[in-house]
Protein backbone atom coordinates (compact mmCIF):
# COMPACT_ATOMS: atom_id res chain seq x y z
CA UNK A 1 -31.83 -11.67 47.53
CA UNK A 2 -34.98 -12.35 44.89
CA UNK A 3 -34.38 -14.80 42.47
CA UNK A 4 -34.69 -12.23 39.59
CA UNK A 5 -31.27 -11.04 40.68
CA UNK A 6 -28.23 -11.24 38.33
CA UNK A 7 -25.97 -11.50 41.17
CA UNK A 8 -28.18 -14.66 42.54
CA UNK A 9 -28.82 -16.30 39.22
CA UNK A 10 -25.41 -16.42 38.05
CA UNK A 11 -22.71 -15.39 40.83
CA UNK A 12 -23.51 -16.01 44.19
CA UNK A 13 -22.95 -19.77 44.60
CA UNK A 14 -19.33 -19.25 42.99
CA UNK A 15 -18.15 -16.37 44.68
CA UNK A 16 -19.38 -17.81 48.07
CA UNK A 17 -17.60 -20.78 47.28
CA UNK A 18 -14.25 -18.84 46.93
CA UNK A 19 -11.56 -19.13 49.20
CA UNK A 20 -11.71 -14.96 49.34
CA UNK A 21 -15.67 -14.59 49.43
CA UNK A 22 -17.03 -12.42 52.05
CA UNK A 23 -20.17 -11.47 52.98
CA UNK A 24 -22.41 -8.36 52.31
CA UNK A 25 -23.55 -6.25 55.54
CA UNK A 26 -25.26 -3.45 54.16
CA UNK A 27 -25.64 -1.43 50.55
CA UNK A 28 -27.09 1.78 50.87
CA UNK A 29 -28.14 3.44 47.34
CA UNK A 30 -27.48 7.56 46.91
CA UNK A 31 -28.21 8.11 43.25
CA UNK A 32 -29.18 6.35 40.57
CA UNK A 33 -24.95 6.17 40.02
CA UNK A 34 -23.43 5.61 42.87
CA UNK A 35 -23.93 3.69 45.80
CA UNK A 36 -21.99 2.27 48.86
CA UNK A 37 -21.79 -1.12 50.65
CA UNK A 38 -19.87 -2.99 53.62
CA UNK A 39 -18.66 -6.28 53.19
CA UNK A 40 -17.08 -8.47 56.31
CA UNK A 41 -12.93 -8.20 56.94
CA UNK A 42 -10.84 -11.05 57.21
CA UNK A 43 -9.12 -11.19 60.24
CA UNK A 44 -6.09 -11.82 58.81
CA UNK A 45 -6.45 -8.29 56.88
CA UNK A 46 -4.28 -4.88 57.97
CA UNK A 47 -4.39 -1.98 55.81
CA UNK A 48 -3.10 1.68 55.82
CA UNK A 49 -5.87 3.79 55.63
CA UNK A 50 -5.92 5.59 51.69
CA UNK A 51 -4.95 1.92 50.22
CA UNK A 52 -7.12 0.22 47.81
CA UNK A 53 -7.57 -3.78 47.17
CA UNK A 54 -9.43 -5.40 44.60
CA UNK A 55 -13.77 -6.81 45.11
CA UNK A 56 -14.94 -8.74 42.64
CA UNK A 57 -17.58 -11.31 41.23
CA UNK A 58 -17.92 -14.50 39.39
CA UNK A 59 -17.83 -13.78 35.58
CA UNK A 60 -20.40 -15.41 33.93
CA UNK A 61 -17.11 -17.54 32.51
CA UNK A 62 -16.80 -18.56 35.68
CA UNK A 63 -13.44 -16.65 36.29
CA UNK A 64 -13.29 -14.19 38.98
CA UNK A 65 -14.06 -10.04 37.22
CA UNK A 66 -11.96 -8.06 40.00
CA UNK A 67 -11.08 -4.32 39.92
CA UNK A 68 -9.46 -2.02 42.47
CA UNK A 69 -11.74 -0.16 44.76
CA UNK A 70 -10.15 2.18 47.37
CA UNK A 71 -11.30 1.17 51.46
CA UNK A 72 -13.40 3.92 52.16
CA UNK A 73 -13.63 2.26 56.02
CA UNK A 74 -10.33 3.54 58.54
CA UNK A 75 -7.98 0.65 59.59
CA UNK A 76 -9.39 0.14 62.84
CA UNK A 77 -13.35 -0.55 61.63
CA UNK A 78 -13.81 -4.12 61.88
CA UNK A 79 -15.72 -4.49 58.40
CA UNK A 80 -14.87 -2.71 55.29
CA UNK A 81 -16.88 -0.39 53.33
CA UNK A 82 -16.55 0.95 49.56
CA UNK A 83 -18.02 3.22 47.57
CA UNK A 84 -18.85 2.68 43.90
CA UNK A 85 -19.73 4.33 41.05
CA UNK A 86 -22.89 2.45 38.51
CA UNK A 87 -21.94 1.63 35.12
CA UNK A 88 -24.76 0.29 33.15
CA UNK A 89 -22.17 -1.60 30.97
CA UNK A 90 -19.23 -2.10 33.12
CA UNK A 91 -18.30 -5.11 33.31
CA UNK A 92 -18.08 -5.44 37.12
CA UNK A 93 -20.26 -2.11 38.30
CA UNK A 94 -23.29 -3.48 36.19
CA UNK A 95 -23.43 -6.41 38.26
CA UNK A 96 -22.06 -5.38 41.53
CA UNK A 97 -24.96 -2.36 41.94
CA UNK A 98 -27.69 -5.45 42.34
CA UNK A 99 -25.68 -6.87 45.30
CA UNK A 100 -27.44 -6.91 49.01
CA UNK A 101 -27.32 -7.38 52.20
CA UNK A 102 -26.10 -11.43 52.64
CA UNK A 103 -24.95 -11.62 49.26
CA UNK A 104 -20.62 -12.48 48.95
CA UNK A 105 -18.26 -10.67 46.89
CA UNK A 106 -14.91 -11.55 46.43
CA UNK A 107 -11.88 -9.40 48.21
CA UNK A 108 -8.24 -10.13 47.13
CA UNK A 109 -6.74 -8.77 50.61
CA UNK A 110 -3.74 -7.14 49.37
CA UNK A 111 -4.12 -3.82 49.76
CA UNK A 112 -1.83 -1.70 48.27
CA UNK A 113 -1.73 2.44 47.24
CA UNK A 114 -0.20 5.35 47.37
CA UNK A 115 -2.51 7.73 49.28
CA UNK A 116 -1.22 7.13 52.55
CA UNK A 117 0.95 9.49 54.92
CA UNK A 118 4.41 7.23 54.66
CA UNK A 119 4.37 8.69 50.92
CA UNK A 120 4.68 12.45 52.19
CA UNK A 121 7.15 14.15 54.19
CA UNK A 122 6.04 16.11 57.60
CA UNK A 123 3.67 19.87 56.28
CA UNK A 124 1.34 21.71 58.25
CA UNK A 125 -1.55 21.07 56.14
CA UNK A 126 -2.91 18.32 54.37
CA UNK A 127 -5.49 18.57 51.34
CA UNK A 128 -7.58 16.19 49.49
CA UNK A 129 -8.79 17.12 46.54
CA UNK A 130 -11.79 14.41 44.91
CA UNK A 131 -14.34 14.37 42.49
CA UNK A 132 -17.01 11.71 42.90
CA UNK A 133 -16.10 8.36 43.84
CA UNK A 134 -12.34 9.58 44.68
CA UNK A 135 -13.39 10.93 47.86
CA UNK A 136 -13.73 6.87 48.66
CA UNK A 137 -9.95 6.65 50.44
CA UNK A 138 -10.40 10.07 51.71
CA UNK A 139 -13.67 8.82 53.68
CA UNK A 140 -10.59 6.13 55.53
CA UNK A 141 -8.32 8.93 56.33
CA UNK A 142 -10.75 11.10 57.70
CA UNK A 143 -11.67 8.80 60.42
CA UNK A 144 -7.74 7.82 61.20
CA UNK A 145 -6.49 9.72 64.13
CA UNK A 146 -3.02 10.02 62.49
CA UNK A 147 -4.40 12.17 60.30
CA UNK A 148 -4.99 14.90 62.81
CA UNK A 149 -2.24 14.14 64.77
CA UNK A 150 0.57 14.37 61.60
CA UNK A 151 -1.15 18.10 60.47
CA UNK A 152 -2.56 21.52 61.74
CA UNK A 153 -4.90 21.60 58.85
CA UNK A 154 -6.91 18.58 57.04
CA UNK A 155 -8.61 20.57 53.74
CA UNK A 156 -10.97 17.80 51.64
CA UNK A 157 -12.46 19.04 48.57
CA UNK A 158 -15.46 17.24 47.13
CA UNK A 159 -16.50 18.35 43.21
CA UNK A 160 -19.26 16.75 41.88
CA UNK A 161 -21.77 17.37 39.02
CA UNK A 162 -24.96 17.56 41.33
CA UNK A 163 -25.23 18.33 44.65
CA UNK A 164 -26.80 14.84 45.81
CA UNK A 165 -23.67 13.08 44.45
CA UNK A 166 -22.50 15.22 47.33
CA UNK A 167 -24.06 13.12 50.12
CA UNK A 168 -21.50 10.39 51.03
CA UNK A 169 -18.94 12.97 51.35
CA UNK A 170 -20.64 15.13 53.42
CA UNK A 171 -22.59 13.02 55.53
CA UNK A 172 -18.96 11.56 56.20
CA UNK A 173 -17.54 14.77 57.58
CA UNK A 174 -20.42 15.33 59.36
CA UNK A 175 -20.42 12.54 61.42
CA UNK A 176 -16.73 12.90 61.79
CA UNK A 177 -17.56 16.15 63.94
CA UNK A 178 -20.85 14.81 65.74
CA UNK A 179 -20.18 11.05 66.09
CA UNK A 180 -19.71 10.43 69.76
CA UNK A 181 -17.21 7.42 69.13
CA UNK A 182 -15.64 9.42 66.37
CA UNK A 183 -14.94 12.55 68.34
CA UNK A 184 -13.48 10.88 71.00
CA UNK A 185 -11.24 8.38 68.80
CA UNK A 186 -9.73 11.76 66.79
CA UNK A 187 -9.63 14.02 70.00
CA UNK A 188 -12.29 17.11 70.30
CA UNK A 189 -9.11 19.24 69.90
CA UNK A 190 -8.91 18.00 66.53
CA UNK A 191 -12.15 19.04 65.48
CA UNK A 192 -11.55 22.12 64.01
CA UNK A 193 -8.84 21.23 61.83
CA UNK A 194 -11.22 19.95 59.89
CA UNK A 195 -12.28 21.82 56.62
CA UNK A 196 -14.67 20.90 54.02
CA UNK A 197 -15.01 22.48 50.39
CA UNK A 198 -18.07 20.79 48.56
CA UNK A 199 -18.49 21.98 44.66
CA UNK A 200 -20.71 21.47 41.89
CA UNK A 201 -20.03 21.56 38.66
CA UNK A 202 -24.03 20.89 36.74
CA UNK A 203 -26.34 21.72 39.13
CA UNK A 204 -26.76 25.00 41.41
CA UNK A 205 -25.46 24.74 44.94
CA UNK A 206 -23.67 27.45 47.35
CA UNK A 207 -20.30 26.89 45.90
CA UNK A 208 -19.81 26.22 42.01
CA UNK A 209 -16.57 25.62 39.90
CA UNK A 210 -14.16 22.87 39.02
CA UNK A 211 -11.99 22.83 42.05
CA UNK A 212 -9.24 23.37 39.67
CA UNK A 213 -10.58 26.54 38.15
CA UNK A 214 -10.46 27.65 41.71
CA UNK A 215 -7.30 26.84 42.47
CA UNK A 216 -6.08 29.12 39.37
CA UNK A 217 -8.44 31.98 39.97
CA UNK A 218 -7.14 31.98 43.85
CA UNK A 219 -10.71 31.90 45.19
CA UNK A 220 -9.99 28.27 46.85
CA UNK A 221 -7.45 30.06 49.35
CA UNK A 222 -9.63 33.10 49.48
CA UNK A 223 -12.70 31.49 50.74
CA UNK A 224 -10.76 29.32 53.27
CA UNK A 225 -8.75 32.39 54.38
CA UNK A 226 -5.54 30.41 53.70
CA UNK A 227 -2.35 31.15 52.08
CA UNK A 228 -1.80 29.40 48.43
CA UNK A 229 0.20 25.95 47.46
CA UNK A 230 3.84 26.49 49.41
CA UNK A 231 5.98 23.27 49.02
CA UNK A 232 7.17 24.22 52.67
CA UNK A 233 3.92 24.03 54.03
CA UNK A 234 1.48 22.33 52.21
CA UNK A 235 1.01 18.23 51.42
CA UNK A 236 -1.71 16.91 49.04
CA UNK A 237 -3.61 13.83 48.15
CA UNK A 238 -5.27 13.16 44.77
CA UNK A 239 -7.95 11.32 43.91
CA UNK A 240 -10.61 11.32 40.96
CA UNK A 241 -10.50 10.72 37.25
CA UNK A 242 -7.70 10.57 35.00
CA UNK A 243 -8.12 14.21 33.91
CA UNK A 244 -8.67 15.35 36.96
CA UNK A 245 -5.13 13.67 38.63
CA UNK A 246 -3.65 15.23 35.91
CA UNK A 247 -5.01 18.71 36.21
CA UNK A 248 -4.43 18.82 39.67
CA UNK A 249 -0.71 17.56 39.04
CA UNK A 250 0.26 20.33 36.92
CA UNK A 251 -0.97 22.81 39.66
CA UNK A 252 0.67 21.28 42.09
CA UNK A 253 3.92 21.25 40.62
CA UNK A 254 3.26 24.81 39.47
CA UNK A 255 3.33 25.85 42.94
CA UNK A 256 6.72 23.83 43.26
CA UNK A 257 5.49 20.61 45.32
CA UNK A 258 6.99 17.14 44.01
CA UNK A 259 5.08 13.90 43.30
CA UNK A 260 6.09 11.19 46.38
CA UNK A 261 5.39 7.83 46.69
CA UNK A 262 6.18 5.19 49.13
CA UNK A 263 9.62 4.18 48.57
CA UNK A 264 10.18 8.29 47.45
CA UNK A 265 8.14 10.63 49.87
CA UNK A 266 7.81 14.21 48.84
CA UNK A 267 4.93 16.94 49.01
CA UNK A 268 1.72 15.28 47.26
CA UNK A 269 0.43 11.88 46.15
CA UNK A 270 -1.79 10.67 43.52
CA UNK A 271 -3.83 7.45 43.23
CA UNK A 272 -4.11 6.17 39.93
CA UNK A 273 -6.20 2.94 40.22
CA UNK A 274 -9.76 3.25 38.73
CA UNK A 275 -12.98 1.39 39.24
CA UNK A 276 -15.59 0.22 36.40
């Protein structure tokens, strides 16, 4: 890292001097707000894929700034890998962005969450509905064979306000379907379970709408050729901003499905840790 970095100048020593410092592997930028980055695992860490820990830095106080970030990497990967929104005045985001390759961030490895499949009871299909950075714990459970092997159906929906805020998510399922390693680790009979329903809501692309809006409307299930919401068939995972869970809630339980959690399974989840 230069010298001119913020991270350098007034974190790196401390956090690498942490008992829970780990080390950058790679940052890969995809707009000007979000970006992505891989950091070693502890040995010592297991995870269920969906759960979420908490990556941090120094404060220039010199106490650790930490906030919860969903794993965006499946349980098996042998690093883990986030993906992050930019906040030019967030306290964390503003600094984290600058990291790179070698720098350390700090990981609190207790991961914890409630977008994982012991919070929902057996269905035939699963969906995950995101905006933005909530497709982050989605990106795990997309590369976790139980995810294929619980459900006949695995529907991720991806609403963003541009279509390059797009890329993670669908460079993601893509390599899901073409990745040699990946292929063979989910099964190539799994493959086409597999559906993906990108949206915009700013800029033009081939599908537009709040994925809410087309939940309502009914041209969600009409485009997929699917039935609507049925609490005896269908399970759900949330993830995106407040307003969003909350939206998405209220349709949910329209259709009759129940919130679950861990200790309480049911028919859909939601995760309500943010990142800034």
């Amino acid at each position: 890292m230069t010298e001119q970095s913020p991270v350098t100048q007034t974190n790196a020593a401390r956090v690498a001097q942490s008992p829970d410092g780990q080390v950058v592997t790679a940052v890969r930028h995809y707009t000007d707000s979000l970006f992505s980055f891989r950091i070693t695992r502890p040995a010592s860490l297991r995870f269920r894929s969906g759960e979420f820990v908490m990556i941090g830095l120094m404060g220039d106080n010199g106490k650790p700034l930490m906030r919860a970030y969903s794993i965006a990497s499946p349980n098996w990967d042998e690093e883990l890998e986030f993906y992050s929104i930019k906040v030019a005045d967030g306290p964390l985001t503003s600094k984290l962005q600058h990291i790179q390759e070698g720098d350390h961030v700090i990981l609190r490895p207790k991961p914890v969450g409630t977008l994982v499949h012991d919070a929902l009871i057996p269905g035939k299909r699963l969906w995950l509905f995101s905006t933005g950075t909530g497709f982050a714990p989605f990106a795990s459970l997309l590369r976790d064979p139980e995810t294929f092997e619980k459900f006949e159906q695995v529907i991720v929906t991806h609403t963003c306000r541009d279509v390059a805020e797009l890329t993670y998510g669908r460079e993601l399922v893509e390599s899901v379907k073409t990745d040699e390693m990946l292929r063979e680790l989910i099964g190539e009979e799994n493959l086409d379970k597999l559906v993906y329903y990108p949206t915009t809501t700013r800029e033009e692309s081939p599908k537009m709408g709040r994925i809410t809006h087309l939940i309502e409307n009914g041209e969600l299930f009409s485009d997929l050729g699917v039935p609507a919401l049925d609490p005896e068939t269908d399970r759900a995972m949330v993830c995106g901003s407040l307003a969003f869970n909350l939206d998405i809630k209220a349709l949910l339980e329209k259709a009759g499905l129940r919130e679950g959690a861990n200790s309480d399974p049911a028919e859909f989840v939601i995760e309500k840790a943010f990142v800034g």
